[in-house]
Protein backbone atom coordinates (compact mmCIF):
# COMPACT_ATOMS: atom_id res chain seq x y z
CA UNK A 1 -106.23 210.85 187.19
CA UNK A 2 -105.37 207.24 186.04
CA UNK A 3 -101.46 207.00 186.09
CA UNK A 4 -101.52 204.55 182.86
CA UNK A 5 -102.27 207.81 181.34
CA UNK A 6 -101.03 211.08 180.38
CA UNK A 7 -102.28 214.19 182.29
CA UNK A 8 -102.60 216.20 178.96
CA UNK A 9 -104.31 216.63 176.06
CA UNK A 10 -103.53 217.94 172.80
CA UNK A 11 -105.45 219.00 170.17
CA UNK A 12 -104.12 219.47 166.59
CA UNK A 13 -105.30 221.27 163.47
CA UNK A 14 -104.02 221.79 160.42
CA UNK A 15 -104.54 224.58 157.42
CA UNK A 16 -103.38 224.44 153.94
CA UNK A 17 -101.51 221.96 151.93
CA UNK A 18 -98.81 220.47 153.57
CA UNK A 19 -98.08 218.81 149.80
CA UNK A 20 -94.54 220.45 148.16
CA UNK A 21 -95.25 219.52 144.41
CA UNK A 22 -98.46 221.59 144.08
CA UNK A 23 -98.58 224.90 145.94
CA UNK A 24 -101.44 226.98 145.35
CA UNK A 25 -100.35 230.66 144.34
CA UNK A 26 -103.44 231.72 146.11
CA UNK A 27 -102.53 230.38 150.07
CA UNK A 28 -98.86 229.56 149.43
CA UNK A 29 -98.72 228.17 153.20
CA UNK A 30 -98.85 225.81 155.86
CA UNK A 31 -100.03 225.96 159.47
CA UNK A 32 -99.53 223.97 161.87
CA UNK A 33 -101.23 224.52 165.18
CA UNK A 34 -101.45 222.78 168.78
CA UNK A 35 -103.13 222.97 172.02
CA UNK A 36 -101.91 221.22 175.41
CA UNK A 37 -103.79 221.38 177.95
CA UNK A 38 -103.48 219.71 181.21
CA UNK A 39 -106.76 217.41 182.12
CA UNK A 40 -107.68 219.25 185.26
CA UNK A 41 -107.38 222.47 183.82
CA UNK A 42 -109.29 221.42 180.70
CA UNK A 43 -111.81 219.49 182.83
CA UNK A 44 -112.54 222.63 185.30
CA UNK A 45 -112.13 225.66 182.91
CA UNK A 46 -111.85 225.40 179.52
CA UNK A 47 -114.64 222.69 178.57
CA UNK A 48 -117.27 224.28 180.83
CA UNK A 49 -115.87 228.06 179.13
CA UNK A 50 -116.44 226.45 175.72
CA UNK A 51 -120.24 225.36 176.70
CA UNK A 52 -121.40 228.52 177.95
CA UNK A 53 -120.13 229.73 175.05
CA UNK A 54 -122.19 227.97 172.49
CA UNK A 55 -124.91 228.53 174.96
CA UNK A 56 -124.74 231.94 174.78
CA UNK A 57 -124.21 232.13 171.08
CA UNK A 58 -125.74 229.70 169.86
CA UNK A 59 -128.62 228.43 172.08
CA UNK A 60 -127.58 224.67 172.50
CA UNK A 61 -124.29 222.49 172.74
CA UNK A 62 -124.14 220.62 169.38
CA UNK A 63 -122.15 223.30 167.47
CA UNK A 64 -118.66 222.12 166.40
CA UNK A 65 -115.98 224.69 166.73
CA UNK A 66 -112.95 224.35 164.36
């Protein structure tokens, strides 16, 4: 890999509202969540994992996981 750059990525996601002044009784909470991967591993197993998967399940690439 380039050394100007990091050898991870991380992937963030968020779920509820992270706002203190109106909580909704109904999903009182807030997540937080985070994925590191290093670039090789994400390069050589993971993305390729993830596209056989929608393959598979879906019958083409273009589906967006969240």
């Amino acid at each position: 890999m380039n050394n100007s750059f990091s050898d991870y990525i991380v992937y963030v996601d968020e779920s509820g509202d992270h706002g203190l002044e109106t909580i909704d009784p109904n999903y009182p909470i807030f997540v937080l969540a985070f994925c590191v991967f290093q670039k090789e591993t994400y390069l050589e197993s993971v993305a390729p994992s993830i596209q056989k998967f929608k393959f598979r399940h879906f019958g083409h690439d273009m589906v967006i996981l969240y």
